[in-house]
N, C-alpha and C. Protein backbone atom coordinates (compact mmCIF):
# COMPACT_ATOMS: atom_id res chain seq x y z
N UNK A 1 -15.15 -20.05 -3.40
CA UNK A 1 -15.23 -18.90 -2.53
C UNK A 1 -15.17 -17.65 -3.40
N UNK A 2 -15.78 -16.84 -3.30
CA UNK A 2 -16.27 -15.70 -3.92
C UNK A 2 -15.67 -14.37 -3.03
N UNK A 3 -14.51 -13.95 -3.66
CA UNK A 3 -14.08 -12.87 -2.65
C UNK A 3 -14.52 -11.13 -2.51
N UNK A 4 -15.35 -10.87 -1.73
CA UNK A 4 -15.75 -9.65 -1.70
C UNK A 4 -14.96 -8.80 -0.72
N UNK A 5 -15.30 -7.36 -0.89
CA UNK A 5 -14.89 -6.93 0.31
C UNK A 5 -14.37 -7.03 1.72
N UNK A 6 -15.64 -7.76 2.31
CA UNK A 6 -15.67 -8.22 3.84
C UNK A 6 -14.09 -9.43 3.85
N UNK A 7 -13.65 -9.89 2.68
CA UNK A 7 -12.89 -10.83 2.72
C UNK A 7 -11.55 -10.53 2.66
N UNK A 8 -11.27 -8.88 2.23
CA UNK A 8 -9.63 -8.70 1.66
C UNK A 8 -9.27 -7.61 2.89
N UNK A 9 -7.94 -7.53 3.13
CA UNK A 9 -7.16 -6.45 4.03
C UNK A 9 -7.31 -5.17 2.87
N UNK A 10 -7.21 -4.01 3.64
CA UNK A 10 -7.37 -2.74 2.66
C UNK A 10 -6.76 -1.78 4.10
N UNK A 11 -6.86 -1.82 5.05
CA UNK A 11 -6.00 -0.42 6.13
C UNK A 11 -4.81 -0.95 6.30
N UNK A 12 -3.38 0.14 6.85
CA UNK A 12 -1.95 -0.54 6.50
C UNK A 12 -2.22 -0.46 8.08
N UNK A 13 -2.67 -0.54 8.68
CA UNK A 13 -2.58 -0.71 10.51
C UNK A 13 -3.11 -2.49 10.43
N UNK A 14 -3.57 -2.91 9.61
CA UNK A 14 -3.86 -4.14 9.39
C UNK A 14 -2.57 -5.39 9.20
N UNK A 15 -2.60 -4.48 8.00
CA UNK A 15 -1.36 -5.00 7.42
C UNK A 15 0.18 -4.99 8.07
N UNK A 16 0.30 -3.79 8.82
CA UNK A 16 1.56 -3.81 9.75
C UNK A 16 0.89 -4.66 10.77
N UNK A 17 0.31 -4.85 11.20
CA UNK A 17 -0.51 -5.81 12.66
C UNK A 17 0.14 -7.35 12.26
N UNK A 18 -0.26 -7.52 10.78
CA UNK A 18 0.21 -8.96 10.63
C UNK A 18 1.49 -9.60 10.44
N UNK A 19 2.12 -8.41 9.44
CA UNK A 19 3.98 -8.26 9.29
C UNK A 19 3.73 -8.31 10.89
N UNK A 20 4.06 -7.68 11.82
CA UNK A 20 4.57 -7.48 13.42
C UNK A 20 4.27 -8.99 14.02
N UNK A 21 3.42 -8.76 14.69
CA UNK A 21 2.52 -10.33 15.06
C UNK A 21 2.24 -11.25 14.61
N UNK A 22 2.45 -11.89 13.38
CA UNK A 22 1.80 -12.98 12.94
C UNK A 22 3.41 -13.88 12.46
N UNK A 23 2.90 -15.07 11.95
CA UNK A 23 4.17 -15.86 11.86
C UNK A 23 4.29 -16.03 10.30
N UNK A 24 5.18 -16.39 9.73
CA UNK A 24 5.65 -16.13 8.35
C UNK A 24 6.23 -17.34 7.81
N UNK A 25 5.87 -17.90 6.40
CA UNK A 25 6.67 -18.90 5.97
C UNK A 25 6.82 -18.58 4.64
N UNK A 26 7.97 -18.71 3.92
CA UNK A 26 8.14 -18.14 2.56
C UNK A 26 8.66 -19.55 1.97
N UNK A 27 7.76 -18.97 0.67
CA UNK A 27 8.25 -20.04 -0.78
C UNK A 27 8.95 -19.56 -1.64
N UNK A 28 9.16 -20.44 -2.58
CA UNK A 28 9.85 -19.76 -4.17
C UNK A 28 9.16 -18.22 -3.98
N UNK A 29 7.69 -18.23 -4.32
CA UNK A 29 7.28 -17.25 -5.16
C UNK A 29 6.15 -16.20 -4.01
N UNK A 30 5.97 -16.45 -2.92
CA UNK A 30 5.16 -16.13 -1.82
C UNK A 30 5.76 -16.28 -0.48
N UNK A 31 5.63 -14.90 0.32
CA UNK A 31 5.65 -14.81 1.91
C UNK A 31 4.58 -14.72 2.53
N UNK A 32 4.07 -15.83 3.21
CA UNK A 32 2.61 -16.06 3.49
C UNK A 32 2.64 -15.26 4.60
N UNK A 33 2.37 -14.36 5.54
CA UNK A 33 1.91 -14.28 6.63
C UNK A 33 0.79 -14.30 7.05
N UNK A 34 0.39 -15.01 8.91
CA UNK A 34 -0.74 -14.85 8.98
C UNK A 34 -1.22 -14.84 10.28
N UNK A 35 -1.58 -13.86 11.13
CA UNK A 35 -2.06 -13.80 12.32
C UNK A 35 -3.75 -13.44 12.84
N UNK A 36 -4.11 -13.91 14.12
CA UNK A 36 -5.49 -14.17 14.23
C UNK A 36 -5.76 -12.65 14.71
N UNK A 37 -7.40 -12.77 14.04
CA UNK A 37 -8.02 -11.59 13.87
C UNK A 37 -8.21 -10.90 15.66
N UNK A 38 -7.51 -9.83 15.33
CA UNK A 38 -7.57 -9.55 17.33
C UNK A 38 -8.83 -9.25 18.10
N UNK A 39 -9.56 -8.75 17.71
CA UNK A 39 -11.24 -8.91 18.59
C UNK A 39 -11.55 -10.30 18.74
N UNK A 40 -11.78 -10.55 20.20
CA UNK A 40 -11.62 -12.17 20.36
C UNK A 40 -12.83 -12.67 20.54
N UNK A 41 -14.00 -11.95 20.55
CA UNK A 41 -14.86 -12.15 20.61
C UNK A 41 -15.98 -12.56 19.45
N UNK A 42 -15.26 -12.17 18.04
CA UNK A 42 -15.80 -12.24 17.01
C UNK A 42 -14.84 -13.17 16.49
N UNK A 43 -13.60 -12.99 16.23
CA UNK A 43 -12.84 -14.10 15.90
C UNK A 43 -13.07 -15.25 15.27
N UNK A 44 -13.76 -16.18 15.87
CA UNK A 44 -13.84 -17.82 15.11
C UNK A 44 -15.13 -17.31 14.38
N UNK A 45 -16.09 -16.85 14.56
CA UNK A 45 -17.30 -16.51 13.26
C UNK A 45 -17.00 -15.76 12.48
N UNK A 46 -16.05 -15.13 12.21
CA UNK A 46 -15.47 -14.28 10.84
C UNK A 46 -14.48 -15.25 9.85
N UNK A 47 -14.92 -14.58 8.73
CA UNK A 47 -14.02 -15.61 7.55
C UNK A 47 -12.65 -14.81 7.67
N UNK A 48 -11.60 -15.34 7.31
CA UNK A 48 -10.55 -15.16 6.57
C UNK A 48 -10.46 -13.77 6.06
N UNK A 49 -9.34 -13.10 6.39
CA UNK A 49 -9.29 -11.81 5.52
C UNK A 49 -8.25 -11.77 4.95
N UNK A 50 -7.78 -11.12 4.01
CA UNK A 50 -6.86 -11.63 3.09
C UNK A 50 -5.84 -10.37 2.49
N UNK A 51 -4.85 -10.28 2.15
CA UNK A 51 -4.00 -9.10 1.57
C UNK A 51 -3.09 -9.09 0.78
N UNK A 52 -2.96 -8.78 -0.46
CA UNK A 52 -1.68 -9.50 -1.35
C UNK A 52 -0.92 -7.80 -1.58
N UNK A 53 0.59 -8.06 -1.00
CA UNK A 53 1.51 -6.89 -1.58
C UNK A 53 2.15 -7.32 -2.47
N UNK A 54 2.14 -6.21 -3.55
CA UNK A 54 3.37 -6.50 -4.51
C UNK A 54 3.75 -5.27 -5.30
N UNK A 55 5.30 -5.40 -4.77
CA UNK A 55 6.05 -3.83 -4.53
C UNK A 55 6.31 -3.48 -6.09
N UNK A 56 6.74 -2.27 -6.00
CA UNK A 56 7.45 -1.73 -7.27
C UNK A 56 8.01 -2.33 -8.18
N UNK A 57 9.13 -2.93 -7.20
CA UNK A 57 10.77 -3.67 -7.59
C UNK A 57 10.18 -5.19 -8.78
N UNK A 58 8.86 -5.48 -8.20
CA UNK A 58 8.64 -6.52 -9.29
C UNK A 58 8.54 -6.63 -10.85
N UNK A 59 7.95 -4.98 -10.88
CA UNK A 59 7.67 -4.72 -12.18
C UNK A 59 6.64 -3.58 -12.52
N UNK A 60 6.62 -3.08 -13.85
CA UNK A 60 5.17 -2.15 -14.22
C UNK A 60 4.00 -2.38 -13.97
N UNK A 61 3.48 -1.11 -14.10
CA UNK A 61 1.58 -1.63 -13.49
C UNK A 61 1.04 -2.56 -13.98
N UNK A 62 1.39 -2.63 -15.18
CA UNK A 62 0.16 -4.03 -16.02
C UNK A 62 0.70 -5.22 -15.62
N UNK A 63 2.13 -5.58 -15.07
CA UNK A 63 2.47 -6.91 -14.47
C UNK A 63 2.41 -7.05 -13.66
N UNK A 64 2.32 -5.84 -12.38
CA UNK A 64 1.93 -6.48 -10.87
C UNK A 64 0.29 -6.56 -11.08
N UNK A 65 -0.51 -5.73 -11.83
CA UNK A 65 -1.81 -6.11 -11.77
C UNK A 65 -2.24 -7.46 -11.86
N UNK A 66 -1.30 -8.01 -13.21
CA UNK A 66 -1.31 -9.59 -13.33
C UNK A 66 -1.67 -10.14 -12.21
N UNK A 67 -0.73 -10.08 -11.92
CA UNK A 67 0.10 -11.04 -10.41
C UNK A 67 -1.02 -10.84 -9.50
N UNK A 68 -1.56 -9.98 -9.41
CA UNK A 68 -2.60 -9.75 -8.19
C UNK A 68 -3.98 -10.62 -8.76
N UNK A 69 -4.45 -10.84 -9.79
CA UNK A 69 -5.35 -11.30 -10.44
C UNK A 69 -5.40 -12.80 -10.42
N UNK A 70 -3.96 -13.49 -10.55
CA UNK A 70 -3.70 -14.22 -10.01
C UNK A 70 -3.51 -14.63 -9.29
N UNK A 71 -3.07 -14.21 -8.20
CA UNK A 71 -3.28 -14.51 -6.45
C UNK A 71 -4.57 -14.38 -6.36
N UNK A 72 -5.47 -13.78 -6.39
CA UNK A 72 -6.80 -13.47 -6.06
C UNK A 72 -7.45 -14.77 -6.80
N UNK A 73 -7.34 -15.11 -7.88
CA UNK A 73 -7.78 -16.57 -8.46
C UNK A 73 -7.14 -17.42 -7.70
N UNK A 74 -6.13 -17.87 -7.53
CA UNK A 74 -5.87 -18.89 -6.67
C UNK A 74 -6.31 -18.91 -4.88
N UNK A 75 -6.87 -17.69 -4.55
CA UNK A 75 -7.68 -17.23 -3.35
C UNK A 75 -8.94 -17.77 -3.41
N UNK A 76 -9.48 -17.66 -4.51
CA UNK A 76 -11.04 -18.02 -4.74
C UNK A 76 -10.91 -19.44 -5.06
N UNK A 77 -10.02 -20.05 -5.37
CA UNK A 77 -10.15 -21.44 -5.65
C UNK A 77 -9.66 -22.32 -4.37
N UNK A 78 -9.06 -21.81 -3.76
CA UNK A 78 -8.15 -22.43 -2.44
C UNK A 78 -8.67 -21.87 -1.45
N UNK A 79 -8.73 -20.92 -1.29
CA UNK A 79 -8.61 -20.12 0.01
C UNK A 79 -9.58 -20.86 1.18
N UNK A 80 -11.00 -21.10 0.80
CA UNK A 80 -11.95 -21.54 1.62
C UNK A 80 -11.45 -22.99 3.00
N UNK A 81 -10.50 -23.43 2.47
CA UNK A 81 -10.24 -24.08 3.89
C UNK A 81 -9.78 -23.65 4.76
N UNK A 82 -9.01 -22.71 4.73
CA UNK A 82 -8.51 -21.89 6.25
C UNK A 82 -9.78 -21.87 6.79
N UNK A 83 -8.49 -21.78 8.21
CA UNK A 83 -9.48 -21.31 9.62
C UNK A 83 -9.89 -19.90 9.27
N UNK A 84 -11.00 -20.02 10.01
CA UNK A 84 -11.61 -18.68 10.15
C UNK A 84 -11.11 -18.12 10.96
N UNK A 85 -11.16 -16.51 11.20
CA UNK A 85 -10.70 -15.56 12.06
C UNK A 85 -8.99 -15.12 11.39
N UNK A 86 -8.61 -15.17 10.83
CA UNK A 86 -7.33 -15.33 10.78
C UNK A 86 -7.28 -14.00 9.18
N UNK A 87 -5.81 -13.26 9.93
CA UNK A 87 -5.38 -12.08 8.70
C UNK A 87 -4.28 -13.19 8.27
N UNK A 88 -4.66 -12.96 6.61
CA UNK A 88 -3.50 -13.42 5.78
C UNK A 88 -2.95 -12.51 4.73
N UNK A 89 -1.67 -12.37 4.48
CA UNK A 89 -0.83 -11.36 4.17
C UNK A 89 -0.15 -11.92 2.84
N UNK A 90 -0.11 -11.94 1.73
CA UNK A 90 0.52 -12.82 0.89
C UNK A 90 1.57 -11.37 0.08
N UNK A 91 2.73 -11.57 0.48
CA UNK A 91 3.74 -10.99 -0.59
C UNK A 91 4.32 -11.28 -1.55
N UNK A 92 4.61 -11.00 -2.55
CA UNK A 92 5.12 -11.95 -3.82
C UNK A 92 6.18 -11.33 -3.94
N UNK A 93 6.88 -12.57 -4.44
CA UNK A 93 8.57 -12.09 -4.58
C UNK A 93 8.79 -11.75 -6.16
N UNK A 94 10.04 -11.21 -6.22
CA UNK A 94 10.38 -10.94 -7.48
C UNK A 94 10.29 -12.31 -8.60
N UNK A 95 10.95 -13.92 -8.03
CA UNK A 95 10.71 -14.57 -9.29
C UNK A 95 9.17 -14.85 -9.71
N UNK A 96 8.13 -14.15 -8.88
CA UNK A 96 6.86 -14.72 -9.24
C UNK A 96 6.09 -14.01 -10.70
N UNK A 97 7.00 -12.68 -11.29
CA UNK A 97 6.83 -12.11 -12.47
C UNK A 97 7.01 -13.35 -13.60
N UNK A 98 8.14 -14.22 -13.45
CA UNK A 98 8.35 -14.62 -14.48
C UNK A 98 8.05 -15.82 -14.66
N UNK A 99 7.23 -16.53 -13.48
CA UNK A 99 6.35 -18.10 -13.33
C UNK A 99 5.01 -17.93 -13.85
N UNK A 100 4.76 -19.47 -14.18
CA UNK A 100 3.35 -19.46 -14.76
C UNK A 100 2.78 -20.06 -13.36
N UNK A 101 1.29 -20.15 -13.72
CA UNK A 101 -0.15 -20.58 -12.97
C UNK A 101 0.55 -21.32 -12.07
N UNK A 102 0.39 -22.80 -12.91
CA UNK A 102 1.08 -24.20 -12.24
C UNK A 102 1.77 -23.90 -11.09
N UNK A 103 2.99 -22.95 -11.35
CA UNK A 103 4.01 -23.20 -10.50
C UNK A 103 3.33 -22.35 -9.35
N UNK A 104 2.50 -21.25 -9.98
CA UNK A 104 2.57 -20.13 -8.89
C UNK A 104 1.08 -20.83 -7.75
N UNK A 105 0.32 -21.71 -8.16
CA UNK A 105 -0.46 -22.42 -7.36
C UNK A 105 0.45 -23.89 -6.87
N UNK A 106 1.03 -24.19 -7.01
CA UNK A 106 2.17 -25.32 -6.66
C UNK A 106 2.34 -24.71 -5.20
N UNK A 107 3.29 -23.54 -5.17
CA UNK A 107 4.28 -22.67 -4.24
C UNK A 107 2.60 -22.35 -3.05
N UNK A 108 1.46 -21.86 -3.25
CA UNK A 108 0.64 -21.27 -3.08
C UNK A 108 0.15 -22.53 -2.19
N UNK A 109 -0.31 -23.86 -2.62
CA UNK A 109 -0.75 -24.53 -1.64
C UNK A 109 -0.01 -25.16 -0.86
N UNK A 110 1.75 -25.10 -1.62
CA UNK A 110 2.65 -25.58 -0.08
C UNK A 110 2.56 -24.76 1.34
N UNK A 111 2.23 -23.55 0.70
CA UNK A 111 2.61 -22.83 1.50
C UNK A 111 0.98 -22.15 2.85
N UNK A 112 0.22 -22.69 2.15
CA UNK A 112 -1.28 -23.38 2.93
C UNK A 112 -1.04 -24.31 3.89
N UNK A 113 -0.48 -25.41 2.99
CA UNK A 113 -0.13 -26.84 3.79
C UNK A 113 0.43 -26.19 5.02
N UNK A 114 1.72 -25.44 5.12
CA UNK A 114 2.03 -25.22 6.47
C UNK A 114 1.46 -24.11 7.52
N UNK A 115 0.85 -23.39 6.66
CA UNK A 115 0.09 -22.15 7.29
C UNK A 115 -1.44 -23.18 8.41
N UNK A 116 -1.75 -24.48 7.70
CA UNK A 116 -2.93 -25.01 8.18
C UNK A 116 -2.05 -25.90 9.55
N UNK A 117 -1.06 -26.40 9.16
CA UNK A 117 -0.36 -28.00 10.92
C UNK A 117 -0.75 -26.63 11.85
């Protein structure tokens, strides 16, 4: 999956929509949230939209950039089985500065696994 534009969250009315409404499961290293896209009419023919926060408190610019580069790779490699229609919200926690790949795609598809029952 090839993530462009049409595919990532970018307005915070989005992003508060999904924090508010949507349901949440947290790992080691990720707070997945994820609620369905509200125009119900378009809904199931739209892909997946997607949003990764990661605050201050984690670290300097060149290490949350990391971190985002990495979520976004493990997006493009995973992401394509979700349901369609659906906002996903991925927050990263503070120990995810100091994990590698492995672990941080480990935490990443548990946390799929339950986002998909």
């Amino acid at each position: 999956m090839q993530l462009r534009r049409c595919h990532t969250l970018k307005r915070t009315r989005e992003f508060s929509y999904v924090r508010a409404v949507g349901d949440s499961c947290a790992g080691r290293y990720f707070v997945l949230s994820s609620a369905p896209i509200p125009v119900v009419q378009f809904a199931e023919s739209e892909p997946s939209r997607f949003g990764i926060i990661v605050t201050k408190r984690i670290g300097c610019a060149v290490l949350r950039n990391t971190l985002r580069r990495r979520v976004r790779e493990l997006l493009r490699a995973y992401g394509e089985p979700l349901k369609k229609g659906l906002y996903v919200v991925l927050l990263l926690r503070q120990a995810a500065a100091t994990a590698d790949f492995p672990a941080l795609r480990k935490d990443f598809l548990g946390l799929l696994n339950r986002l998909n029952k």
